[in-house]
Protein backbone atom coordinates (compact mmCIF):
# COMPACT_ATOMS: atom_id res chain seq x y z
CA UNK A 1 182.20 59.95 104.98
CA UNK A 2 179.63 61.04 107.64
CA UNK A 3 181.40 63.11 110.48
CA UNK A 4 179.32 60.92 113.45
CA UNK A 5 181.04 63.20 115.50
CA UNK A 6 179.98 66.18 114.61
CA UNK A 7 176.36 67.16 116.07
CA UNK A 8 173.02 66.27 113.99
CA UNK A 9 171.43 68.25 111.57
CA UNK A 10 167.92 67.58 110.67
CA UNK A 11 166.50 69.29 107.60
CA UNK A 12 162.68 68.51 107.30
CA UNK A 13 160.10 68.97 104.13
CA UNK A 14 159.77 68.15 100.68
CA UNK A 15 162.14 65.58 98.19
CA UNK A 16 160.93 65.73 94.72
CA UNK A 17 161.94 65.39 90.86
CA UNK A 18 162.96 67.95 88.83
CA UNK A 19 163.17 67.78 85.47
CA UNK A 20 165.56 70.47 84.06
CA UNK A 21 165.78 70.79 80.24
CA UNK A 22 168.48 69.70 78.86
CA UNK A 23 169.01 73.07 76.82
CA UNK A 24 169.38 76.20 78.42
CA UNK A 25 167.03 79.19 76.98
CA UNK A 26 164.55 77.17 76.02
CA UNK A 27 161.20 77.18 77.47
CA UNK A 28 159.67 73.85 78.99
CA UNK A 29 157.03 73.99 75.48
CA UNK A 30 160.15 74.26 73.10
CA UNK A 31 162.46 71.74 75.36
CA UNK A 32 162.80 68.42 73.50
CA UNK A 33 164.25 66.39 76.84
CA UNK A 34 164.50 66.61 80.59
CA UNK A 35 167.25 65.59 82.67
CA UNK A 36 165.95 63.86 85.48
CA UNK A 37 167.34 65.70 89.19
CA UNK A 38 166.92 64.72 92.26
CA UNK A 39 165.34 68.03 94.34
CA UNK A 40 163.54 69.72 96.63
CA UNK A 41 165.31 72.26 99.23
CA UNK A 42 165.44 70.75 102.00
CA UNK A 43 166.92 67.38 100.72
CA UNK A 44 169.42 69.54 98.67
CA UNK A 45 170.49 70.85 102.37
CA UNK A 46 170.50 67.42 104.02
CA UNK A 47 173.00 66.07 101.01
CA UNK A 48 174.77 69.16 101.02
CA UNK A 49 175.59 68.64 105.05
CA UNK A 50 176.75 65.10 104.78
CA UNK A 51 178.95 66.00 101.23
CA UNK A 52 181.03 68.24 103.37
CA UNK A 53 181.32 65.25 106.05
CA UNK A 54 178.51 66.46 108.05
CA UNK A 55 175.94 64.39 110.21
CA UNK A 56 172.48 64.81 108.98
CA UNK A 57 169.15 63.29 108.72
CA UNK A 58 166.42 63.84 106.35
CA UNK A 59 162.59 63.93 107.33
CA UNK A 60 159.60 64.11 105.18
CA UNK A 61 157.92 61.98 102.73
CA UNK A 62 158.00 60.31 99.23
CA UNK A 63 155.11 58.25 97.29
CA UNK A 64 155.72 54.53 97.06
CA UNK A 65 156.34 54.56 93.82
CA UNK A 66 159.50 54.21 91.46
CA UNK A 67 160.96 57.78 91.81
CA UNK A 68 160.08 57.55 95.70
CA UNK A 69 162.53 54.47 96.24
CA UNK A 70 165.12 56.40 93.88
CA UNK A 71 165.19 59.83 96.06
CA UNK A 72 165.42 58.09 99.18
CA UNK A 73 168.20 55.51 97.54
CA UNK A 74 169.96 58.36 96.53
CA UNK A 75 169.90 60.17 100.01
CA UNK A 76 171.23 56.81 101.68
CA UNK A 77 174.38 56.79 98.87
CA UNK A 78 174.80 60.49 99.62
CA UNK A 79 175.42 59.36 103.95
CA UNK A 80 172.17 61.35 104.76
CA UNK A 81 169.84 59.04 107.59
CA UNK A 82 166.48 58.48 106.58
CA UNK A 83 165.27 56.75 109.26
CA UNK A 84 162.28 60.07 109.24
CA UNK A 85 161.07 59.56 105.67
CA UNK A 86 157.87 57.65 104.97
CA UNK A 87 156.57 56.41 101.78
CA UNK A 88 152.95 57.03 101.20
CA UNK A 89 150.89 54.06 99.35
CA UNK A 90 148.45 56.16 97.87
CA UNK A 91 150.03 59.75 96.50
CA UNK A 92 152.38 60.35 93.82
CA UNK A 93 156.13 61.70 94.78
CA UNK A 94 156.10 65.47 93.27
CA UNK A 95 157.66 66.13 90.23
CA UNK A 96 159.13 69.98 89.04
CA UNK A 97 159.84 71.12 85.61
CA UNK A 98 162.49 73.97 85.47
CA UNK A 99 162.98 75.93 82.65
CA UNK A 100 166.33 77.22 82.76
CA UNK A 101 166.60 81.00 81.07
CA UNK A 102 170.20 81.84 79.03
CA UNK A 103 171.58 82.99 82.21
CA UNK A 104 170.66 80.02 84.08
CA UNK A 105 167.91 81.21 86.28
CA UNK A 106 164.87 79.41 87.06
CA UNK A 107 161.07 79.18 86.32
CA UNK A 108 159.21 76.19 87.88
CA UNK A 109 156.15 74.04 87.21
CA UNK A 110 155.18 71.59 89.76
CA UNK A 111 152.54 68.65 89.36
CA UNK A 112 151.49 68.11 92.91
CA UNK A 113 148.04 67.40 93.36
CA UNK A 114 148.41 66.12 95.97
CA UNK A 115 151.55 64.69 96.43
CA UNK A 116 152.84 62.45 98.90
CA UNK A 117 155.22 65.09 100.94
CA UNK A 118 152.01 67.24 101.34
CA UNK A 119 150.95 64.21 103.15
CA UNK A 120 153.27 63.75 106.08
CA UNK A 121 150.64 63.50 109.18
CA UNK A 122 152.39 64.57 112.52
CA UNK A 123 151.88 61.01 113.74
CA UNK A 124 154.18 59.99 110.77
CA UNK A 125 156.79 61.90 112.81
CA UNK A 126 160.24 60.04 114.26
CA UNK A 127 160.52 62.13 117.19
CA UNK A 128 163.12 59.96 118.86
CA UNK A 129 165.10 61.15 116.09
CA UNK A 130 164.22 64.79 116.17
CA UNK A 131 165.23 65.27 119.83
CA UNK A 132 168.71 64.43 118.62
CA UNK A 133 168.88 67.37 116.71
CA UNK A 134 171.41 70.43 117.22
CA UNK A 135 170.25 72.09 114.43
CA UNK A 136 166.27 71.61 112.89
CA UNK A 137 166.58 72.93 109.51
CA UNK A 138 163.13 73.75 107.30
CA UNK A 139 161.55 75.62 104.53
CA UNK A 140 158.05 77.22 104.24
CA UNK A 141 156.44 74.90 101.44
CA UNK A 142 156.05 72.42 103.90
CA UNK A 143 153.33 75.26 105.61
CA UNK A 144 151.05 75.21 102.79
CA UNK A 145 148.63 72.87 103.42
CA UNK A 146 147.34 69.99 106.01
CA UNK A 147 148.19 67.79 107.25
CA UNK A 148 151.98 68.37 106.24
CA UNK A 149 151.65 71.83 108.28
CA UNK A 150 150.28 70.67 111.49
CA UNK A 151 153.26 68.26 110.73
CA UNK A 152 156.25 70.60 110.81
CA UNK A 153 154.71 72.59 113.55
CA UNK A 154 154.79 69.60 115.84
CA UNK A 155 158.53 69.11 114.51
CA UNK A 156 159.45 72.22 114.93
CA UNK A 157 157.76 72.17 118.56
CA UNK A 158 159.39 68.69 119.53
CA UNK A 159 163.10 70.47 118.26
CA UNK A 160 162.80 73.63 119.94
CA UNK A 161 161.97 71.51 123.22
CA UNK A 162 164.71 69.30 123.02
CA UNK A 163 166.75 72.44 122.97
CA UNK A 164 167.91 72.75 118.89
CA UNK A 165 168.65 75.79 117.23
CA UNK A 166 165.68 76.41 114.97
CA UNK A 167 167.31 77.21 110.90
CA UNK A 168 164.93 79.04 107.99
CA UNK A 169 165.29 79.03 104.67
CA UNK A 170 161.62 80.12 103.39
CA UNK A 171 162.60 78.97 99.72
CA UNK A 172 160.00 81.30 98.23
CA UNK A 173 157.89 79.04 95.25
CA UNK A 174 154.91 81.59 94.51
CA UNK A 175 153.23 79.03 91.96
CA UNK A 176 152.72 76.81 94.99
CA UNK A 177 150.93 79.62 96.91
CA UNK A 178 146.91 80.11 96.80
CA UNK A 179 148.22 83.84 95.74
CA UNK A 180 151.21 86.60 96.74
CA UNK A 181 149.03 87.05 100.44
CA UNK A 182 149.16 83.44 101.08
CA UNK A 183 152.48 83.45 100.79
CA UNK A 184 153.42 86.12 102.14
CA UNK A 185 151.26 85.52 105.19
CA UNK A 186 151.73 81.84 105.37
CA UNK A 187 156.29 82.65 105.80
CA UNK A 188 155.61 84.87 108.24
CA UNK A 189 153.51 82.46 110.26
CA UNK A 190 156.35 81.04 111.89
CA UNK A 191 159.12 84.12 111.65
CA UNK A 192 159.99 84.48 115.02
CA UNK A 193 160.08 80.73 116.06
CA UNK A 194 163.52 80.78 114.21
CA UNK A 195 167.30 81.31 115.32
CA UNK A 196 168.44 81.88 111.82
CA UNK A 197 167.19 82.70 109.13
CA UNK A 198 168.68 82.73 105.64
CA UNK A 199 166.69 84.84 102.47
CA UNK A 200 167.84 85.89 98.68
CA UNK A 201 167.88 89.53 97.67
CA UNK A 202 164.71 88.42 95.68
CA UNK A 203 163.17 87.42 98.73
CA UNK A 204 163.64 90.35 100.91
CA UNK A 205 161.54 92.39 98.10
CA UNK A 206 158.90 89.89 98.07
CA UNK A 207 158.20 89.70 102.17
CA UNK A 208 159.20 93.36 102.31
CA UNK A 209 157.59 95.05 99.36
CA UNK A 210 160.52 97.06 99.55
CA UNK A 211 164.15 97.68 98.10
CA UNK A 212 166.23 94.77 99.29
CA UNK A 213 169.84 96.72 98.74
CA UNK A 214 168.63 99.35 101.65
CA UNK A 215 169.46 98.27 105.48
CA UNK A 216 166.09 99.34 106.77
CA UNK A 217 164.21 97.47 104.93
CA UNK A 218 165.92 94.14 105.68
CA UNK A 219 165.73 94.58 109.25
CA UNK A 220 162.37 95.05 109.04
CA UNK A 221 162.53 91.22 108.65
CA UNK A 222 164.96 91.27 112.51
CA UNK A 223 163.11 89.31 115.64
CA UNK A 224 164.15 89.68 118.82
CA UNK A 225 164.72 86.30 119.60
CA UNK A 226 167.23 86.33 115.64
CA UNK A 227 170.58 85.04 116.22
CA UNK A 228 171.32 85.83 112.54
CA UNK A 229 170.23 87.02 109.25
CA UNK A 230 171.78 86.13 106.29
CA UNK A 231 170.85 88.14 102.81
CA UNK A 232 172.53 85.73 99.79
CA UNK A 233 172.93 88.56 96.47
CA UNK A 234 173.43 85.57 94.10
CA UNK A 235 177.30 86.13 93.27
CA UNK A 236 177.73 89.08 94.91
CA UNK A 237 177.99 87.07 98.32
CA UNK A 238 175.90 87.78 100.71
CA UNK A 239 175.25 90.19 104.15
CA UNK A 240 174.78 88.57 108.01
CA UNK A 241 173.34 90.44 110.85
CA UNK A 242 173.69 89.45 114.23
CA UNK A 243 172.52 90.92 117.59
CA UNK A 244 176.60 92.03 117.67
CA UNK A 245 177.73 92.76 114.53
CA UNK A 246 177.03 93.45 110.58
CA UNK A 247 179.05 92.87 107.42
CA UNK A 248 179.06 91.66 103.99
CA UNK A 249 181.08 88.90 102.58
CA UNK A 250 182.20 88.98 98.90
CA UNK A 251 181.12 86.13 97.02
CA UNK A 252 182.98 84.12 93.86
CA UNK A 253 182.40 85.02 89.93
CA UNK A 254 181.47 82.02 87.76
CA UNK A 255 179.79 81.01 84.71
CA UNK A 256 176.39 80.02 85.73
CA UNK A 257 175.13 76.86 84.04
CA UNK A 258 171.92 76.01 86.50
CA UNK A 259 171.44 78.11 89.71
CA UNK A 260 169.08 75.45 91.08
CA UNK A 261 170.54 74.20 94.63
CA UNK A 262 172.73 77.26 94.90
CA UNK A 263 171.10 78.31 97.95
CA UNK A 264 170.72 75.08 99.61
CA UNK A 265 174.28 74.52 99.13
CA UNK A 266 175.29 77.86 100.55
CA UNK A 267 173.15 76.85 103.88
CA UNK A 268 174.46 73.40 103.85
CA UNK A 269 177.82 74.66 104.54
CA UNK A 270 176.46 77.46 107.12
CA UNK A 271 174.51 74.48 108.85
CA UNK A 272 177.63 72.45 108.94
CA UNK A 273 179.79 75.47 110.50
CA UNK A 274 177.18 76.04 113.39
CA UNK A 275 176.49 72.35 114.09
CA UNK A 276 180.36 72.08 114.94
CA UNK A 277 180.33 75.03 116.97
CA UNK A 278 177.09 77.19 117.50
CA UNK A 279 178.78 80.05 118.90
CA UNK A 280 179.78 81.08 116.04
CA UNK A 281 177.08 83.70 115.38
CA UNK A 282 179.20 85.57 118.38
CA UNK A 283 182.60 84.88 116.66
CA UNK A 284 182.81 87.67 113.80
CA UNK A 285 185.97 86.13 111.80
CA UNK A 286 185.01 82.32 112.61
CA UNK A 287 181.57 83.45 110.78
CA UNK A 288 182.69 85.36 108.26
CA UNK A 289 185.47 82.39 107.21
CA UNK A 290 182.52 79.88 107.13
CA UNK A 291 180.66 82.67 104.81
CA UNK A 292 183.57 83.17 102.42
CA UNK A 293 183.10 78.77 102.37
CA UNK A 294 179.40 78.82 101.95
CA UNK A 295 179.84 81.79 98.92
CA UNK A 296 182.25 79.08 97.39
CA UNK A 297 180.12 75.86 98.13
CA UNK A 298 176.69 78.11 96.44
CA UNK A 299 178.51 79.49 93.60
CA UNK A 300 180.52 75.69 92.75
CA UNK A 301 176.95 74.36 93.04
CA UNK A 302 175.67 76.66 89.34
CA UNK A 303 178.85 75.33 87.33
CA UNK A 304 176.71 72.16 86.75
CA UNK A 305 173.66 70.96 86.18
CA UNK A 306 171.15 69.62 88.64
CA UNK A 307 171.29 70.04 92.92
CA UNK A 308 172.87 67.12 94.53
CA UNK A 309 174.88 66.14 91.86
CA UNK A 310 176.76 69.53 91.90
CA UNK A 311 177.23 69.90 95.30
CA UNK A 312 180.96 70.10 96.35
CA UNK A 313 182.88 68.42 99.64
CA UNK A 314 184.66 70.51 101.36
CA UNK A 315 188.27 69.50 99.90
CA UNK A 316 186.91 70.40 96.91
CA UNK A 317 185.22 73.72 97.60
CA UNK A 318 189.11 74.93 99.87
CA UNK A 319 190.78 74.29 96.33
CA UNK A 320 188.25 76.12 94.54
CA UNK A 321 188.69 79.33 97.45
CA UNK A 322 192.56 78.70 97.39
CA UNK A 323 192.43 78.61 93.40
CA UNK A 324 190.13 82.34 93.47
CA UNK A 325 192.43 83.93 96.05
CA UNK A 326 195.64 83.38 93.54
CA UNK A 327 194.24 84.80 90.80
């Protein structure tokens, strides 16, 4: 199903467990069993790429241990390369418990202490396969501590130098943070390194410490060397800014089971667009029609429970659009 084709995305950082209740509403004291997910945002991306026939590649790394061989087994069954993920002998893979509130939003607990993807050593690193990249795709809880940081610096170095187009989702997960001024601090770090970079509503207050609705305030978040912004407001859509142009695309109404992977399938689908043809961020109806796809490819992704599992191809997620625009 891979499109070999098309150009290579590489989404580096952290795979991981979660374990999602298997009740909605309850919290993770009154939950009575856990579903067993495969997670972790940037895998959710790499799976989401190579669902829609994408070429991708996964990099980061998993303990040697039974849930280890089962995420990266499960990346290899979803077409995603893993030719960049090592297994470390001596740490644990991470595991997440999500509670998931009535309306299907998230809380998280994470037992990482320290787990193996914090362990990733920048001589770990498969840089023959990173110079292959078009598109070097990463989140910000890779950043948190050494070596893993030193790590995706050198990645994102060895990318940018081999001329890909640097993608940031920071995936904000406070808990994970020394405090709110780590985090802050720590996603900022590496702000203007990127091309594009994609944030929630949620997250625009958080870095900003101000109202995400108002224009001002979000491009406070614009660097010069920005090809776009993206702002996702859950199903509501989202709003791009580009050096050209500005907009808002509508997004799709559904009945939100588990909003976990939402995001990473929304920039799955983005990722996919731009590694076929990276002018798109100058094309305003080219990047607004792969929008309207990623709105449908994020919202498809709540209907069910778990990441990967929900994430649609791209026959699928056209019949879900064409099924919304004749009602």
């Amino acid at each position: 199903m891979t499109g070999s084709a098309d150009a290579l995305v590489i989404s580096f950082g952290e795979m991981l467990i979660d374990f999602v209740p298997d009740t909605s509403g309850v919290s993770l004291a009154e939950s009575r069993a856990f579903i067993k997910a495969p997670g972790g945002a940037p895998a959710n991306v790499a799976c989401a790429i190579s669902k829609l026939g994408g070429n991708t590649a996964f990099i980061g790394k998993v303990g040697d241990d039974e849930f280890g061989r089962m995420l990266v087994d499960i990346l290899k069954k979803n077409g995603v390369n893993t030719d960049g993920v090592c297994f470390d002998a001596e740490a644990r893979t991470a595991l997440a418990f999500v509670t998931l509130r009535k309306d299907g939003e998230r809380e998280f607990m994470f037992y990482r202490n320290p787990s193996a993807d914090m362990l990733l050593k920048e001589s770990e690193l498969n840089l023959g396969l990173i110079k292959q990249a078009r598109v070097f795709h990463y989140g910000s809880i890779s950043l948190i501590s050494e070596p893993c940081r030193s790590a995706h610096l050198a990645a994102m170095k060895a990318a940018r130098e081999s001329g890909a187009l640097l993608s940031y989702d920071p995936n904000v997960r406070l808990p994970l943070w020394p405090s709110h001024e780590a985090a802050r601090s720590g996603i900022k770090s590496i702000w203007s390194e990127a091309d594009f970079i994609k944030v929630s509503d949620d997250e625009v207050q958080f870095l900003t410490q101000g109202d995400p609705e108002k224009e001002d305030v979000v491009m406070s978040l614009w660097h010069d060397n920005l090809k776009m912004l993206l702002v996702t407001d859950g199903e509501k859509g989202c709003r791009y800014f580009t050096k050209k142009f500005k907009g808002r695309v509508t997004g799709f109404s559904v009945k939100a089971v588990d909003t976990t992977g939402a995001g990473d399938s929304f920039v799955g689908a983005l990722l996919t667009a731009v590694a076929r043809d990276s002018a798109i961020f100058n094309d305003e109806p080219k990047l607004r029609e792969a929008l309207t796809f990623a709105n449908a490819c994020g919202a498809m992704c709540t209907t069910q429970k778990g990441a990967i599992p929900a994430l649609p191809t791209t026959a699928e997620a056209e019949k879900f659009i064409s099924n919304c625009k004749g009602k």
